[in-house]
N, C-alpha and C. Protein backbone atom coordinates (compact mmCIF):
# COMPACT_ATOMS: atom_id res chain seq x y z
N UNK A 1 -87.31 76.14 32.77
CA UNK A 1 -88.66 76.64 32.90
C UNK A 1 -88.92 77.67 31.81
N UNK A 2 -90.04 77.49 31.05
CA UNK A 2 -90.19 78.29 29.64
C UNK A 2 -91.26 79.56 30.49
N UNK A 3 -90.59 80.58 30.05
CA UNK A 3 -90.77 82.01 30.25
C UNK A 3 -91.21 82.54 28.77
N UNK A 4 -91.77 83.78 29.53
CA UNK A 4 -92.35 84.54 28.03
C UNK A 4 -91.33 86.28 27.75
N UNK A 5 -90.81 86.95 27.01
CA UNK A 5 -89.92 87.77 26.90
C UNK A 5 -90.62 89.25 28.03
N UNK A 6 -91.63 89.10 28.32
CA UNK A 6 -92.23 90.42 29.17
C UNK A 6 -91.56 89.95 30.65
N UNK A 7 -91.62 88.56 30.63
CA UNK A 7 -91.12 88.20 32.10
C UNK A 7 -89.89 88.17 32.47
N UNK A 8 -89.27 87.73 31.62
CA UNK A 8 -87.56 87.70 31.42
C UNK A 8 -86.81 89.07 31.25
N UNK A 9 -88.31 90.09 31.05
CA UNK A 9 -87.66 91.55 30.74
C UNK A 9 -87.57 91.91 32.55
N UNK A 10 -88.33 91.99 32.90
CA UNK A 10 -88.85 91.90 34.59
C UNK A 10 -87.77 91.17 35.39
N UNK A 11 -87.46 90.46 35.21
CA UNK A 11 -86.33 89.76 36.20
C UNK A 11 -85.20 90.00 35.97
N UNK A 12 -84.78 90.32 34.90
CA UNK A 12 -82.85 90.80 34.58
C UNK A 12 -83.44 92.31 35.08
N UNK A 13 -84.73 92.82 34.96
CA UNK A 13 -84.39 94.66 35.57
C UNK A 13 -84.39 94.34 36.90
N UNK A 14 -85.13 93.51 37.52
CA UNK A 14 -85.13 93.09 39.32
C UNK A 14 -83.50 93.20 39.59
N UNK A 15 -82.95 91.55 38.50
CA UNK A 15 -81.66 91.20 39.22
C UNK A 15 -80.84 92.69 38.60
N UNK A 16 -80.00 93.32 37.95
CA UNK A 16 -80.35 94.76 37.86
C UNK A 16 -80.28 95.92 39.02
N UNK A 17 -81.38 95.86 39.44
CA UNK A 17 -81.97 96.78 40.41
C UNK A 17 -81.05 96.22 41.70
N UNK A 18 -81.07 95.03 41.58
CA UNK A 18 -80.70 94.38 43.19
C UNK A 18 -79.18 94.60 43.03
N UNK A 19 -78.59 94.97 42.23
CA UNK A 19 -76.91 95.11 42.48
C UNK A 19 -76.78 96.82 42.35
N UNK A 20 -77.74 97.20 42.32
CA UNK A 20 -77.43 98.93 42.48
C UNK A 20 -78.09 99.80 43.87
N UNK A 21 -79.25 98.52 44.28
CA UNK A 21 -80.08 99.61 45.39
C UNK A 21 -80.20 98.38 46.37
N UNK A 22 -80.20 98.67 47.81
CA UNK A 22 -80.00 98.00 48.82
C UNK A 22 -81.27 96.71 48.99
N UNK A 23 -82.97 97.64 48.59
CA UNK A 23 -83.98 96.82 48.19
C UNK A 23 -84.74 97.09 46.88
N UNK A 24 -85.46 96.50 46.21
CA UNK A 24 -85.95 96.32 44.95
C UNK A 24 -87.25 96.66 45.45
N UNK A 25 -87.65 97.79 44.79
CA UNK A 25 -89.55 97.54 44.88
C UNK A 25 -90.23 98.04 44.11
N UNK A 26 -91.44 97.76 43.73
CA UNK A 26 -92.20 98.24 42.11
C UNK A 26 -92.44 99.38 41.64
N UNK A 27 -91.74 100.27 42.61
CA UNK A 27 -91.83 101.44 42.40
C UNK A 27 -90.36 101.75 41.22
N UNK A 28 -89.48 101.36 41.89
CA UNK A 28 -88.23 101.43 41.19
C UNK A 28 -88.62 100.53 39.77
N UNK A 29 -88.75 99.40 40.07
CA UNK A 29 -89.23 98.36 38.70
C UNK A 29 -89.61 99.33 37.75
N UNK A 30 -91.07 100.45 37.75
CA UNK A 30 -92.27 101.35 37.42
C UNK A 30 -90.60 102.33 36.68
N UNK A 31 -90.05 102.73 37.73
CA UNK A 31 -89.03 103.87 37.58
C UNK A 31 -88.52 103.60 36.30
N UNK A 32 -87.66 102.45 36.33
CA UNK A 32 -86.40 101.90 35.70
C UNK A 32 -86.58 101.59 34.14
N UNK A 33 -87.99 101.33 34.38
CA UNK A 33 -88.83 100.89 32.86
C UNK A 33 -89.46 102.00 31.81
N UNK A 34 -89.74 103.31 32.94
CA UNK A 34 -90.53 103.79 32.24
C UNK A 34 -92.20 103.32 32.17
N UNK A 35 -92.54 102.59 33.05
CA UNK A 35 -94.03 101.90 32.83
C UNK A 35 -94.70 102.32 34.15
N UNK A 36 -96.21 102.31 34.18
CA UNK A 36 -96.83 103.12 35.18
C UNK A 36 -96.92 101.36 36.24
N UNK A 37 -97.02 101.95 37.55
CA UNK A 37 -97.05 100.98 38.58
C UNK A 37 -98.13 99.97 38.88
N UNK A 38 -99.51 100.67 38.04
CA UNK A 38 -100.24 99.67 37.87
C UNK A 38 -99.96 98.19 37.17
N UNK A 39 -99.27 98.45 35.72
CA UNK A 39 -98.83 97.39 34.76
C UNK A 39 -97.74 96.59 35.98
N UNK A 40 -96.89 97.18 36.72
CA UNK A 40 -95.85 96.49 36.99
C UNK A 40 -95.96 95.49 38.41
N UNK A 41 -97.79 95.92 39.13
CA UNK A 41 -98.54 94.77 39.91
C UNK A 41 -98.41 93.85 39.67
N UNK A 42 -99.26 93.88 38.47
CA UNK A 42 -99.71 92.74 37.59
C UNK A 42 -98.67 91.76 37.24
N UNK A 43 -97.64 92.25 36.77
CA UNK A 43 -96.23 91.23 36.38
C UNK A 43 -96.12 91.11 37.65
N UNK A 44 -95.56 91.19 38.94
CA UNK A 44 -95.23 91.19 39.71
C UNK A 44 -95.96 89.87 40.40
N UNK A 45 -97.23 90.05 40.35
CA UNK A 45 -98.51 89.15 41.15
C UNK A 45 -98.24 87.85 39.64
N UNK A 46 -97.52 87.74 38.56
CA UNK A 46 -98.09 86.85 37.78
C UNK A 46 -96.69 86.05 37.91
N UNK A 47 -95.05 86.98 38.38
CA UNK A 47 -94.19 86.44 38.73
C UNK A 47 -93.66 85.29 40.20
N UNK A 48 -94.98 85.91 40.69
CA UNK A 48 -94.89 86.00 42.05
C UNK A 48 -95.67 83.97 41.70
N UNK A 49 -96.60 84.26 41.19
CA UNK A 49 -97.30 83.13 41.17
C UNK A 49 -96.61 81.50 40.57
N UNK A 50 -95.86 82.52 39.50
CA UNK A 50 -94.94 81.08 38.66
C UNK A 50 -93.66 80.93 39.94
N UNK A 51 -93.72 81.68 40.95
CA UNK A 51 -92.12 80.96 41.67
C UNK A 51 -91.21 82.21 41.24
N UNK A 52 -91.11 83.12 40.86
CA UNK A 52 -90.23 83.57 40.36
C UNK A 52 -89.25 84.72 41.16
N UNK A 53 -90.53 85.15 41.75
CA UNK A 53 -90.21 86.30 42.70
C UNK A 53 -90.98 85.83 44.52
N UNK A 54 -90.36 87.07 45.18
CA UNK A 54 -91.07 86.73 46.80
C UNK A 54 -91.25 88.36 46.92
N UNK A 55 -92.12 88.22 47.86
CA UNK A 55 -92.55 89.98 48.38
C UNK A 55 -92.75 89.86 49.59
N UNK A 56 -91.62 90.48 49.98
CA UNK A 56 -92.25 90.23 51.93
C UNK A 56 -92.97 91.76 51.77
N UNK A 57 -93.12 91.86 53.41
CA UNK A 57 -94.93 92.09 53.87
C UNK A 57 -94.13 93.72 53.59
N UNK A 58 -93.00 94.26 53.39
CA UNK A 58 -92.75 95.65 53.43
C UNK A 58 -93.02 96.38 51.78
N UNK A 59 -92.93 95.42 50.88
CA UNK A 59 -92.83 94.95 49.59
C UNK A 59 -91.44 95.29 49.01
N UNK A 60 -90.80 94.66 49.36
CA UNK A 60 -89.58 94.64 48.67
C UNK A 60 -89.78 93.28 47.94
N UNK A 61 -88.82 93.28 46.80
CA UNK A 61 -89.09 92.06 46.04
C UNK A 61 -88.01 91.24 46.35
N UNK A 62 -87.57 90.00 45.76
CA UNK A 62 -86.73 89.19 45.65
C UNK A 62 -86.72 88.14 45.12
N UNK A 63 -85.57 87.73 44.27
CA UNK A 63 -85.77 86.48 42.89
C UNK A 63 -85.36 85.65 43.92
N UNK A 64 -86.40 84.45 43.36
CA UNK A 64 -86.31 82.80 43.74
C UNK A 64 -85.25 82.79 43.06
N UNK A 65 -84.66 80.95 43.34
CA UNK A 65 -84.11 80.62 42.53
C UNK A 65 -84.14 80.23 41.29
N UNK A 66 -85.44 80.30 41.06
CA UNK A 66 -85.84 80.16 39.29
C UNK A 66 -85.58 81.35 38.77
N UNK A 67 -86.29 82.35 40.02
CA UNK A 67 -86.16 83.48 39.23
C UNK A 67 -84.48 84.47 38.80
N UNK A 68 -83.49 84.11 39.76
CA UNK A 68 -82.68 84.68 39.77
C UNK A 68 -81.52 83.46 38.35
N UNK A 69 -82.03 82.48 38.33
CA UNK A 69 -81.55 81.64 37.20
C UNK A 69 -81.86 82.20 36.42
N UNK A 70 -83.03 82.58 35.68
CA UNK A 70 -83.37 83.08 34.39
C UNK A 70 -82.88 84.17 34.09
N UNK A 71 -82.84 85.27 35.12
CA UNK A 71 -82.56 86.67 35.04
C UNK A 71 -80.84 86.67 34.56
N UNK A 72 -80.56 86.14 35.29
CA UNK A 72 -78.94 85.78 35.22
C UNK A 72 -78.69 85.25 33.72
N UNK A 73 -79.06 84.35 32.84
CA UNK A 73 -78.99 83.97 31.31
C UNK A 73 -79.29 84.93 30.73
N UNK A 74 -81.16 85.39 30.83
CA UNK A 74 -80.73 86.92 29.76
C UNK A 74 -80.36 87.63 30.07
N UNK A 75 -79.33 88.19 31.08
CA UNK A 75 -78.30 89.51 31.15
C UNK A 75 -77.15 88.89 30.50
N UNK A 76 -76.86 87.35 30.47
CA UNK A 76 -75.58 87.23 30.24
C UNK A 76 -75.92 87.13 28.45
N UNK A 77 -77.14 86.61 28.43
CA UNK A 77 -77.26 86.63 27.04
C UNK A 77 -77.28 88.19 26.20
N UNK A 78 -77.95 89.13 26.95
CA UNK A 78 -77.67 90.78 26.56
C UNK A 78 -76.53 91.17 26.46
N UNK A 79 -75.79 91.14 27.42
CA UNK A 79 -74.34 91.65 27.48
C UNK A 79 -73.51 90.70 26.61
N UNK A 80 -73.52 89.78 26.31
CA UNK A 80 -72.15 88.67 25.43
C UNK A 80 -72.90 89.50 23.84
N UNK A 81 -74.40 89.38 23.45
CA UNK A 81 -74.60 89.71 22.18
C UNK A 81 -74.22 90.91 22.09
N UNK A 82 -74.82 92.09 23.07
CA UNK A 82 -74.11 93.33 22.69
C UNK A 82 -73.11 93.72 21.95
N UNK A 83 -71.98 93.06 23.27
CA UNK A 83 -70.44 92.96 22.80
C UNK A 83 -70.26 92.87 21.35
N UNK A 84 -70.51 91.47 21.03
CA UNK A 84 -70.41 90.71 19.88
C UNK A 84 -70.45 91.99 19.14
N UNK A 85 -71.89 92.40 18.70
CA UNK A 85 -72.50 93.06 17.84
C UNK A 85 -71.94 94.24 17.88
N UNK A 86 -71.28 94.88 19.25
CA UNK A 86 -70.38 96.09 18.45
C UNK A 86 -69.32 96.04 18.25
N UNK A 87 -68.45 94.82 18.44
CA UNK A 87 -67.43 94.44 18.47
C UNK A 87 -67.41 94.30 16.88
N UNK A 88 -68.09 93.48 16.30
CA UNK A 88 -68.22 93.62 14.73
C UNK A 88 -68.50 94.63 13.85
N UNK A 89 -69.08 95.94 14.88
CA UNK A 89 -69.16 97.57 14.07
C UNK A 89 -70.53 98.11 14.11
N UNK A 90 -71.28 97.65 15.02
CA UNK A 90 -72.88 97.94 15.34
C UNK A 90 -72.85 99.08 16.26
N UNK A 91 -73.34 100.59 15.85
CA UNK A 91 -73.54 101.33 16.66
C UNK A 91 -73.77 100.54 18.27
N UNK A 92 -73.42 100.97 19.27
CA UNK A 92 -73.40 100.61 20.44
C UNK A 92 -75.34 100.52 21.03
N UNK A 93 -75.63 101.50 20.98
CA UNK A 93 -77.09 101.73 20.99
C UNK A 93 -77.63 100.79 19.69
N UNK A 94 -77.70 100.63 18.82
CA UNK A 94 -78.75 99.66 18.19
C UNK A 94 -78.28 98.51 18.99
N UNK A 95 -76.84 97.74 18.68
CA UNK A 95 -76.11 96.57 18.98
C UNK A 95 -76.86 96.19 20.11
N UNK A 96 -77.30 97.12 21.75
CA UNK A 96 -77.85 96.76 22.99
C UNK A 96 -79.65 96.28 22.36
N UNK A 97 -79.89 97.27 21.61
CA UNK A 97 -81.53 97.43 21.59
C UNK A 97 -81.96 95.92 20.93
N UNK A 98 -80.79 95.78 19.55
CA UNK A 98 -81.15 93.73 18.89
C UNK A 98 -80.70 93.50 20.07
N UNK A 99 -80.18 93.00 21.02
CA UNK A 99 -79.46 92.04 21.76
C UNK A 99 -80.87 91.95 22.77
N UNK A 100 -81.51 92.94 23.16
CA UNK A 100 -82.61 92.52 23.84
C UNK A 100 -83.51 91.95 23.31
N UNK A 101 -84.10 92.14 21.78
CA UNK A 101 -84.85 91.56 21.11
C UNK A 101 -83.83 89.82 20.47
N UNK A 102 -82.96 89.83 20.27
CA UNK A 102 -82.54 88.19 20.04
C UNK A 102 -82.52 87.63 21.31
N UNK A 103 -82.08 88.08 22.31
CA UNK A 103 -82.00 87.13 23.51
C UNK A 103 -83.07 86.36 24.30
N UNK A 104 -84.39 86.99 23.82
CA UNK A 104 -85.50 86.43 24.10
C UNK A 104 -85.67 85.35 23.19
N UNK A 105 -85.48 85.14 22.40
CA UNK A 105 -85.81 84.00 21.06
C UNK A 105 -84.47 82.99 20.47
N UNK A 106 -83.23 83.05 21.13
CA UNK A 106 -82.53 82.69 21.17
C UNK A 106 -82.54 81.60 21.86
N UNK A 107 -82.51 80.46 21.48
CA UNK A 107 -82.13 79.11 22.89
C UNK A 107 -81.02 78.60 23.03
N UNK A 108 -81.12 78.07 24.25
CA UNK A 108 -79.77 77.91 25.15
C UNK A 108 -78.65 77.71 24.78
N UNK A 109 -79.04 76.07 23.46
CA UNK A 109 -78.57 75.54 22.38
C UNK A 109 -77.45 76.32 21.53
N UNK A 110 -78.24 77.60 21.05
CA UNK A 110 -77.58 78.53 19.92
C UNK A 110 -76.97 78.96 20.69
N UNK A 111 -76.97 79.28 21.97
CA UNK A 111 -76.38 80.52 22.46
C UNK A 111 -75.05 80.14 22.54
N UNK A 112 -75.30 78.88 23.09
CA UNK A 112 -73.86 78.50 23.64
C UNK A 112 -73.26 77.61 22.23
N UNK A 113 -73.44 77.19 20.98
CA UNK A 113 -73.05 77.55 20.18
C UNK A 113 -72.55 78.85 19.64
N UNK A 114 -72.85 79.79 19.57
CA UNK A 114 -72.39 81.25 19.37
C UNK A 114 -71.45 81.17 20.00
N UNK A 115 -71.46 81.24 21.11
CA UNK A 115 -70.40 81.64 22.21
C UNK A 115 -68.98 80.83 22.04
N UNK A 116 -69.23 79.86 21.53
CA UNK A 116 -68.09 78.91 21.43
C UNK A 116 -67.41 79.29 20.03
N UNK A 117 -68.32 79.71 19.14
CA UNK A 117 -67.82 80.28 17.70
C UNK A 117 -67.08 81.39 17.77
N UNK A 118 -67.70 82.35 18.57
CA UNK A 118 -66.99 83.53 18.68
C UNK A 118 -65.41 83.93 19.57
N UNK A 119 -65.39 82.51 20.62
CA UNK A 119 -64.37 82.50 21.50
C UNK A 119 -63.28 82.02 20.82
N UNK A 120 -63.22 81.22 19.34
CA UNK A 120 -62.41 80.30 18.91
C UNK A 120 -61.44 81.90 18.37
């Protein structure tokens, strides 16, 4: 399912959020980002709509299974490039900051090419 990088930013901070705090809710999302809670409705109501997320009636959130699929690739795609990139001598802090910007534009294809290059 083709996603856009604002949404894929939103669901690895959900999945994220969901392994540190008991429930996820847009307040924390708002928190975690740095972004005011209005903006993080809106994603929320536009995630909510593609399948991605659920909101029961207390509003806690929770990834579908689309949504928790996607979230799950770009963290794994953040964290493997990171590595990579400081593993080769990239300040640690830039190395994270590209790895969020390639992992959005990266496909599946390359990735797992990379991954196989770098494991040899």
């Amino acid at each position: 399912m083709k996603t856009n990088e604002s949404a894929e930013n939103y669901l690895e901070t959900i999945f994220l959020l969901s392994k540190r705090l008991p429930v996820v809710r847009s307040v924390d999302i708002a928190n975690e980002l740095n972004f005011k809670k209005s903006s993080i409705s809106v994603a929320m109501k536009h995630l909510r709509e593609n399948g991605h997320i659920t909101v029961n009636e207390s509003g806690f959130i929770y990834l579908t299974e689309t949504g928790l699929d996607i979230a799950e690739k770009t963290y794994e795609k953040h964290e493997f490039l990171t590595n990579w990139l400081t593993d080769i001598g990239v300040d640690p802090q830039v190395a994270s900051t590209d790895a969020c910007k390639i992992e959005h534009v990266l496909s599946a294809e390359s990735f797992e090419a990379i991954k196989k290059y770098v494991r040899k």
